[in-house]
C-alpha atoms as a PDB file:
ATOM      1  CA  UNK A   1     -17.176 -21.365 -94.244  1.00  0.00           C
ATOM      2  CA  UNK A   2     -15.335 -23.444 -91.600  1.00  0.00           C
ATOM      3  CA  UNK A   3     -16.168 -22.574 -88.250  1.00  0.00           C
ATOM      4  CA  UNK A   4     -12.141 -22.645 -87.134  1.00  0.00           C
ATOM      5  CA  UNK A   5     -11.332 -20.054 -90.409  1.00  0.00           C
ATOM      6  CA  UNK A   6     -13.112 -16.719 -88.791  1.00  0.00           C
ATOM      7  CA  UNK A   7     -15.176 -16.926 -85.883  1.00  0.00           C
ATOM      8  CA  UNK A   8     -16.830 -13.463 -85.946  1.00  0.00           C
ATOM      9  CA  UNK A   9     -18.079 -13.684 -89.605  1.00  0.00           C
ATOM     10  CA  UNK A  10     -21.782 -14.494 -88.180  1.00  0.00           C
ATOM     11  CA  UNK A  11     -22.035 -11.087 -86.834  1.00  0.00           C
ATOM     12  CA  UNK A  12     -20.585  -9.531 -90.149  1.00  0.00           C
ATOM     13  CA  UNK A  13     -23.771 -11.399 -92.083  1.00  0.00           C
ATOM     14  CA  UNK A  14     -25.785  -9.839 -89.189  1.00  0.00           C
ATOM     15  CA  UNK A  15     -24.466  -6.289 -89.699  1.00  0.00           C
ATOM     16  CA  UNK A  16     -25.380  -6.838 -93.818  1.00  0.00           C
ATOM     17  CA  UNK A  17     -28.810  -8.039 -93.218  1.00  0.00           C
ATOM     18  CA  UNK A  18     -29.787  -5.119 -91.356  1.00  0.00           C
ATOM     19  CA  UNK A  19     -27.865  -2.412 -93.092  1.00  0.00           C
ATOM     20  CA  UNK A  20     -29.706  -4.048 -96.209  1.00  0.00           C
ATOM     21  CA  UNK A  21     -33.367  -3.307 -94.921  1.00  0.00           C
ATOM     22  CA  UNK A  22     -32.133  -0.158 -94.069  1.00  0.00           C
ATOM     23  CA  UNK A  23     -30.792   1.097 -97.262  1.00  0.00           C
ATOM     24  CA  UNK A  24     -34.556  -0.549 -98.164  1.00  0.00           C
ATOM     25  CA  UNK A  25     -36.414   1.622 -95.939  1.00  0.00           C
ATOM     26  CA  UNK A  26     -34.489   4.619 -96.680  1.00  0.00           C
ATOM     27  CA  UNK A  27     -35.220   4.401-100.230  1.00  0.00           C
ATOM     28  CA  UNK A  28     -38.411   3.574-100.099  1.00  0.00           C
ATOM     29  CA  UNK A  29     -39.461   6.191 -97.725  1.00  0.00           C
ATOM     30  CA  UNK A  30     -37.314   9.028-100.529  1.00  0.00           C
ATOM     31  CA  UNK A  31     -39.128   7.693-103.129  1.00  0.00           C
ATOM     32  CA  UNK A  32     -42.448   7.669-101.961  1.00  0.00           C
ATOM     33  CA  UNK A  33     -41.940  11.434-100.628  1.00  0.00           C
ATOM     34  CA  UNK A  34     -40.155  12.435-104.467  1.00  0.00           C
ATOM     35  CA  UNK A  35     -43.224  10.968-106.017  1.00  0.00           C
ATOM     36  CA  UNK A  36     -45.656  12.593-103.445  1.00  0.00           C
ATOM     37  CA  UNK A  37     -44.299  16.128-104.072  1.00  0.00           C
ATOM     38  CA  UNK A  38     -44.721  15.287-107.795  1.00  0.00           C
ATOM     39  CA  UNK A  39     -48.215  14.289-107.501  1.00  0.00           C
ATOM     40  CA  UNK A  40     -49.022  17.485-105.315  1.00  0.00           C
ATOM     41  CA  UNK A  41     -47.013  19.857-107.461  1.00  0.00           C
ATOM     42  CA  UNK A  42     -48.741  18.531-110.760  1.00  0.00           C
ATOM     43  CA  UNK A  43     -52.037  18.588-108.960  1.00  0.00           C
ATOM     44  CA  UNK A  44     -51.382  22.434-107.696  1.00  0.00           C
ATOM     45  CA  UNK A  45     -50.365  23.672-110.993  1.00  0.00           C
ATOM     46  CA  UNK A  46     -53.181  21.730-113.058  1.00  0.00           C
ATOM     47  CA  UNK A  47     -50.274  20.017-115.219  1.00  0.00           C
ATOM     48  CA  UNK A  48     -50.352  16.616-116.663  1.00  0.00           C
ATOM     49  CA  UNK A  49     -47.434  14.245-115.689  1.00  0.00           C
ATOM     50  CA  UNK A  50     -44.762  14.625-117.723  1.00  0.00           C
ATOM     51  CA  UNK A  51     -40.837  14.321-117.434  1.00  0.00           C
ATOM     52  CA  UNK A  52     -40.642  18.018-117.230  1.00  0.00           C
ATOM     53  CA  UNK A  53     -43.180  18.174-114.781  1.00  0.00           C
ATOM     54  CA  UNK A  54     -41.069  16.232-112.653  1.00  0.00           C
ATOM     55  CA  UNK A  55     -38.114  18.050-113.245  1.00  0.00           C
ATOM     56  CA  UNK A  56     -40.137  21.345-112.077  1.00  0.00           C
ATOM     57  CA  UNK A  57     -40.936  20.001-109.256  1.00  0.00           C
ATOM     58  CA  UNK A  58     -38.033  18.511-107.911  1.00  0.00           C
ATOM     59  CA  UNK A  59     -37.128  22.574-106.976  1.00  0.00           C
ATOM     60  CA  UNK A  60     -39.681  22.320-104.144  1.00  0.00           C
ATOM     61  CA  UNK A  61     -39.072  19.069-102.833  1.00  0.00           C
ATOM     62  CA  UNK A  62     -36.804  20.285 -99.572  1.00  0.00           C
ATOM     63  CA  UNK A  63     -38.296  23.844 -99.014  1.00  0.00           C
ATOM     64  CA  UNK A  64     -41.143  25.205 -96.723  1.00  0.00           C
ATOM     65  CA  UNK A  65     -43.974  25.289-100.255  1.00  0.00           C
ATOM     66  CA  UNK A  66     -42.978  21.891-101.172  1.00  0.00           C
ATOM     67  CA  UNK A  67     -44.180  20.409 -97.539  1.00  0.00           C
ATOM     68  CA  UNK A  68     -47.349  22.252 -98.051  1.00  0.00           C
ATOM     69  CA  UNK A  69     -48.443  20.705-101.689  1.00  0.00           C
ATOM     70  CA  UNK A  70     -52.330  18.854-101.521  1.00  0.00           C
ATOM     71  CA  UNK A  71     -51.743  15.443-100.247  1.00  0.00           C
ATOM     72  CA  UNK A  72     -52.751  12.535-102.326  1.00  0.00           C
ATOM     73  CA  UNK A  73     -51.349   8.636-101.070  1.00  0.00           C
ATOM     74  CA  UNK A  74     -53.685   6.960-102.930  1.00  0.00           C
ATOM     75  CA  UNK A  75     -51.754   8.377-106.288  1.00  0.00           C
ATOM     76  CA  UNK A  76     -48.867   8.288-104.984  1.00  0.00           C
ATOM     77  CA  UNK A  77     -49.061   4.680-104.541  1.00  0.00           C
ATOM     78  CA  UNK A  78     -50.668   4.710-107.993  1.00  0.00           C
ATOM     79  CA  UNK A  79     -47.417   5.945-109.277  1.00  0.00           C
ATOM     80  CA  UNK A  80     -45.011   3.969-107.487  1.00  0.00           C
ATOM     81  CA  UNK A  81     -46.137   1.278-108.540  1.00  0.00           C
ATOM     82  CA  UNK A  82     -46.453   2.215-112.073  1.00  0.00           C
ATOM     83  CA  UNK A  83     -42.374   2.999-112.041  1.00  0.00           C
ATOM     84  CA  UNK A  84     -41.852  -0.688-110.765  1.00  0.00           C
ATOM     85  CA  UNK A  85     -39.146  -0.821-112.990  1.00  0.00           C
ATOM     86  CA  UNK A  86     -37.383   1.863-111.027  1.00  0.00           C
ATOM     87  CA  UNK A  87     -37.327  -0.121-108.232  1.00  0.00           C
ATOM     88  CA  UNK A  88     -36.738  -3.520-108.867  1.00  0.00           C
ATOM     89  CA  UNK A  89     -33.545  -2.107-110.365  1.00  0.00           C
ATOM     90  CA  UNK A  90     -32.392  -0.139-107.134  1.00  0.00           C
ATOM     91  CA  UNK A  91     -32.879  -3.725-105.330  1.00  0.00           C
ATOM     92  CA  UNK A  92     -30.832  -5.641-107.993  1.00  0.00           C
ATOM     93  CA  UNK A  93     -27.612  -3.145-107.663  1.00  0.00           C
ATOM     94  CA  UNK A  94     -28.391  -3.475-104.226  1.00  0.00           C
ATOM     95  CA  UNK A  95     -28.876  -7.221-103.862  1.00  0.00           C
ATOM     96  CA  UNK A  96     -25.452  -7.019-105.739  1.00  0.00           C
ATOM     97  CA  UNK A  97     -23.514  -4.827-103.871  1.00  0.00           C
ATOM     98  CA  UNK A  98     -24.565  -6.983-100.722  1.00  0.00           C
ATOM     99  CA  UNK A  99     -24.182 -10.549-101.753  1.00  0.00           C
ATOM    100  CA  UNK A 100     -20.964 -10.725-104.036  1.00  0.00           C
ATOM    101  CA  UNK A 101     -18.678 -12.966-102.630  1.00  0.00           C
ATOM    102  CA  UNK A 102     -15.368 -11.561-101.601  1.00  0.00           C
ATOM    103  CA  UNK A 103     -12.295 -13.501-102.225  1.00  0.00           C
ATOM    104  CA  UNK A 104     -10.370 -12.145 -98.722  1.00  0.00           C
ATOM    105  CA  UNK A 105     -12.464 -14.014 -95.764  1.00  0.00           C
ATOM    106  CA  UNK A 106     -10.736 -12.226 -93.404  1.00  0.00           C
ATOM    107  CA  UNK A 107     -10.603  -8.650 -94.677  1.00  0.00           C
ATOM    108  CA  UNK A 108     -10.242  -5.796 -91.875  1.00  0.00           C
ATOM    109  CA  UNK A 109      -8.367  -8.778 -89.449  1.00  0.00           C
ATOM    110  CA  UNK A 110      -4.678  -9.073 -88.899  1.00  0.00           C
ATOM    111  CA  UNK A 111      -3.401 -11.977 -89.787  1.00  0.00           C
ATOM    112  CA  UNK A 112      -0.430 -13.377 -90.512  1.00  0.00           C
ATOM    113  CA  UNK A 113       2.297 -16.001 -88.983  1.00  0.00           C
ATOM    114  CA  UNK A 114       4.369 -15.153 -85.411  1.00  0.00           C
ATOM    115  CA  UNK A 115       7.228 -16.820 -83.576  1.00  0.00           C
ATOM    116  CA  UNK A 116       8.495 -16.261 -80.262  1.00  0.00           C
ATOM    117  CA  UNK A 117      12.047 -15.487 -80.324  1.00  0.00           C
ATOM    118  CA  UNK A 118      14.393 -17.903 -78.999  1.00  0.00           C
ATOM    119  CA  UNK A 119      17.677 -17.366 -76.972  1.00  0.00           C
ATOM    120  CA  UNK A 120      19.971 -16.754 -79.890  1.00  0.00           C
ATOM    121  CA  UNK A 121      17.202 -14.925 -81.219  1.00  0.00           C
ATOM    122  CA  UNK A 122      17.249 -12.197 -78.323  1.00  0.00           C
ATOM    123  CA  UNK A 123      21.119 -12.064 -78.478  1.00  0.00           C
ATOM    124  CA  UNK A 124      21.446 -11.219 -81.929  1.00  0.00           C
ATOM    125  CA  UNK A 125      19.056  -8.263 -81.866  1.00  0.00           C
ATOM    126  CA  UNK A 126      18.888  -7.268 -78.488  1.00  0.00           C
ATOM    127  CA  UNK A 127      20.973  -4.131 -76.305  1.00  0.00           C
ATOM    128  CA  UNK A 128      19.895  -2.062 -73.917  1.00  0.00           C
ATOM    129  CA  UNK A 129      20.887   1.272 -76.174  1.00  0.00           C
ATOM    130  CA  UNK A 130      17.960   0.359 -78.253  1.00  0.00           C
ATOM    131  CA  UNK A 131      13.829   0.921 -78.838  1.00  0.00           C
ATOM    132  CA  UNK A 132      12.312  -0.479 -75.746  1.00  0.00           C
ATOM    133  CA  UNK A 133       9.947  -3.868 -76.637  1.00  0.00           C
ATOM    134  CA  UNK A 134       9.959  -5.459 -73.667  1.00  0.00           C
ATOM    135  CA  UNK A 135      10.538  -6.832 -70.067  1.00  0.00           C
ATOM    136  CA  UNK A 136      14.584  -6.531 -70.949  1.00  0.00           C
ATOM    137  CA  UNK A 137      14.483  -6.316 -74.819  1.00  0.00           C
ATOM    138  CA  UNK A 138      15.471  -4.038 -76.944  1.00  0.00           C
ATOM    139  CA  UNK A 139      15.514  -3.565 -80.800  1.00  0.00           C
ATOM    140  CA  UNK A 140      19.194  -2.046 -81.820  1.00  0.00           C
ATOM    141  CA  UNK A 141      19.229   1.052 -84.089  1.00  0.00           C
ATOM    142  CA  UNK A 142      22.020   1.552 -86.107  1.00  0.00           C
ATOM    143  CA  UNK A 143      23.530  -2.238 -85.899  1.00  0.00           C
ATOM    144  CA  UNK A 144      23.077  -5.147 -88.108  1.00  0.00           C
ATOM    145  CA  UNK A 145      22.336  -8.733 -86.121  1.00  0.00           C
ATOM    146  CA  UNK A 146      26.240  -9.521 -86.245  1.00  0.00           C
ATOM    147  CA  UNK A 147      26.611  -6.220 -83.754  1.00  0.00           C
ATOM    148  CA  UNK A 148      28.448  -4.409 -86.380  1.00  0.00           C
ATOM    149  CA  UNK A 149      27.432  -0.521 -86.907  1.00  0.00           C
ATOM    150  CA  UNK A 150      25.578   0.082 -90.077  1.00  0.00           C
ATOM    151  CA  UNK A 151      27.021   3.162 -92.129  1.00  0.00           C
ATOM    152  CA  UNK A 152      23.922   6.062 -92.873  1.00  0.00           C
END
C-alpha cells in the first residue's frame, strides 16, 4: 500500500495483530478449562470418555460443583492435544477472518472530493433567511439557485 493512499493503516495492522492473540488466548484458556471440567467430571463419576460424557458435563462447567471437580493438567493436556484437529481449525477460520484482503482501503474514513465555493457560487445559494453555514453564508430553504420559490 502506498504510503500517500492512507496514512493510519499501520495502526489498523497493529490493532489486528493484537486482537488476533487475544481471540488466541481467550480460546485457548476456554478450552483448556471445558476439557479440564471434562476430565474431572469423568474422573468423579468413574466414567470413560465418551461424547455423552462430555455432554453431561458441560451442565457443571459454570456452577459452584463444577469449580470443585479433582484437578488433573497433566490429562488435560493429554486431551488437548489429542483434539488437535479442533484447534487447528479454530485458527484457520480465524487466520481467515483476519487476513482476507478487503477491497475498500479506506473503509470507516470519509472520503470523497470538495471545492471551495467561488463568488458566483455564494450568490447563487446564499441569503441571510436561510440555514446558517458560515461567517455570512447561508443555505436558502425553499428557493432554487435562480432565487425563484420552489412550490411544496
Amino acid at each position: 500500500m502506498a504510503k500517500s493512499k492512507y496514512l493510519l493503516s499501520t495502526q489498523k495492522k497493529k490493532r489486528k495483530i493484537i486482537l488476533f492473540i487475544v481471540c488466541l488466548v481467550v480460546y485457548a484458556l476456554l478450552m483448556g478449562y471445558i476439557i479440564l471440567n471434562f476430565v474431572g467430571f469423568c474422573r468423579l463419576n468413574g466414567e470413560e470418555y465418551s461424547v455423552l460424557s462430555f455432554i453431561n458435563s458441560t451442565k457443571l462447567l459454570f456452577t459452584p460443583t463444577g469449580f470443585t471437580l479433582p484437578f488433573d493438567f497433566p490429562e488435560t493436556l493429554r486431551l488437548m492435544g489429542s483434539v488437535w484437529y479442533i484447534h487447528m481449525t479454530f485458527f484457520l477460520l480465524l487466520m481467515l477472518l483476519f487476513i482476507r484482503r478487503k477491497q475498500d482501503d479506506f473503509h470507516g474514513v470519509e472520503h470523497g472530493s470538495a471545492d471551495w465555493a467561488s463568488e458566483k457560487d455564494k450568490s447563487l445559494f446564499t441569503d441571510d433567511t436561510g440555514i446558517p453555514c458560515g461567517d455570512g453564508f447561508y443555505v436558502s430553504i425553499g428557493t432554487d439557485s435562480k432565487r425563484k420559490v420552489v412550490k411544496k
